[in-house]
Protein backbone atom coordinates (compact mmCIF):
# COMPACT_ATOMS: atom_id res chain seq x y z
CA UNK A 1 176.18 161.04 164.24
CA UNK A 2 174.58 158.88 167.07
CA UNK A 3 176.58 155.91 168.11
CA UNK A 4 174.99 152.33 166.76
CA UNK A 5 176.37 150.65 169.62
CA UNK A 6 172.98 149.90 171.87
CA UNK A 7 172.93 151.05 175.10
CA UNK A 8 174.08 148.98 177.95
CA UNK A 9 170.63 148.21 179.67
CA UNK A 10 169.55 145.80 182.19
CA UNK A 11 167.09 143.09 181.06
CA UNK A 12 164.32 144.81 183.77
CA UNK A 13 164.98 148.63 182.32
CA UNK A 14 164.44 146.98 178.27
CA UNK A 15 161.28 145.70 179.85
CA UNK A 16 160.12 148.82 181.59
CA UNK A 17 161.61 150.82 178.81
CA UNK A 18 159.40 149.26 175.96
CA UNK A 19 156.07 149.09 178.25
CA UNK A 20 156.88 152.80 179.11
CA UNK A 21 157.04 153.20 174.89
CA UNK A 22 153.95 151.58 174.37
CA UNK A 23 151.97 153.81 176.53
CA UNK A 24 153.02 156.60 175.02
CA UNK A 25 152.33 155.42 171.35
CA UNK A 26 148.93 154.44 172.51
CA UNK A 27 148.36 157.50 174.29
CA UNK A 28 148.89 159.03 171.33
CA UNK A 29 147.01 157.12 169.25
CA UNK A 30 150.13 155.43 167.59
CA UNK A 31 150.56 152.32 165.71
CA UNK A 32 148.27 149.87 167.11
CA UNK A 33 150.76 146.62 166.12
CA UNK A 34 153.59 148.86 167.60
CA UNK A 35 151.80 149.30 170.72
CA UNK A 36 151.08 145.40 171.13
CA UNK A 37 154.61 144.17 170.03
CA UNK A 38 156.25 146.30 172.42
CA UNK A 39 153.65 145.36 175.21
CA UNK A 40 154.85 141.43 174.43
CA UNK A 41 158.22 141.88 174.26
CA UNK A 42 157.68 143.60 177.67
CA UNK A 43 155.65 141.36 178.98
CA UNK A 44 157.59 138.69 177.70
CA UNK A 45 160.51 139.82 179.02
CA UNK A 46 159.31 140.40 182.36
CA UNK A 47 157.75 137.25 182.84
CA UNK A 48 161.07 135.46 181.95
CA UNK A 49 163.15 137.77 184.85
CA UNK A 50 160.23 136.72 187.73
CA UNK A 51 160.72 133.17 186.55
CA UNK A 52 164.80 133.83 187.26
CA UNK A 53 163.82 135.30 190.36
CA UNK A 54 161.39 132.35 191.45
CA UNK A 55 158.50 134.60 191.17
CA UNK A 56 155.06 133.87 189.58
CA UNK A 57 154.04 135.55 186.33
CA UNK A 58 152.03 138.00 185.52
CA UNK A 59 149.83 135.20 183.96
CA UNK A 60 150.06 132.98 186.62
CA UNK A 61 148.88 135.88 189.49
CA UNK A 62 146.20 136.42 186.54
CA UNK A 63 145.19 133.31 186.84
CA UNK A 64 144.84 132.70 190.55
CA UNK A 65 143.22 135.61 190.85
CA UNK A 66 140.79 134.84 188.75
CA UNK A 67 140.38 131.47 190.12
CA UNK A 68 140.03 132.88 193.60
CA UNK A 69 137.63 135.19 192.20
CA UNK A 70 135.27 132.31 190.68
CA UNK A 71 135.47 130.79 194.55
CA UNK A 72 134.35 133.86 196.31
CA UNK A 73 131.57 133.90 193.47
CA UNK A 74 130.50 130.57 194.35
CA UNK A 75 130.94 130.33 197.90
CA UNK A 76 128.60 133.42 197.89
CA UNK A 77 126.04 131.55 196.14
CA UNK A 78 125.85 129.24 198.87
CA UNK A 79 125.30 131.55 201.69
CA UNK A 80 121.73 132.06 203.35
């Protein structure tokens, strides 16, 4: 009988271990609400240890990206 104890995991390998789990459901054309829970919990979870860490997250890069992006757009407008 396997042991109900869960393993002893770091908060970064749950994270990486339930992205790495949604890929393969989706690559295999698994459970669609499966896919996205475990993509949020993953993403959640990572965005809480870079926050620990005193780094952006994911949707903050997102974000300035996409900001810098809608500058580069416009400042090419501008040009001759």
């Amino acid at each position: 009988m396997a042991s109900t104890t869960p393993p002893n995991v770091s908060p970064f390998e749950a994270a990486v271990r339930q992205l790495v789990s949604a890929i393969d459901l989706f690559a295999s054309d698994g459970d669609a609400i499966a896919v996205h829970t475990l993509t949020m919990a993953a993403f959640e979870l990572s965005s809480r240890l870079m926050n620990v860490h005193g780094l952006k997250s994911f949707q903050e890069l997102t974000v300035a990206a996409h900001e810098w992006e809608v500058i580069e757009k416009g400042n090419s407008r501008c040009a001759p």
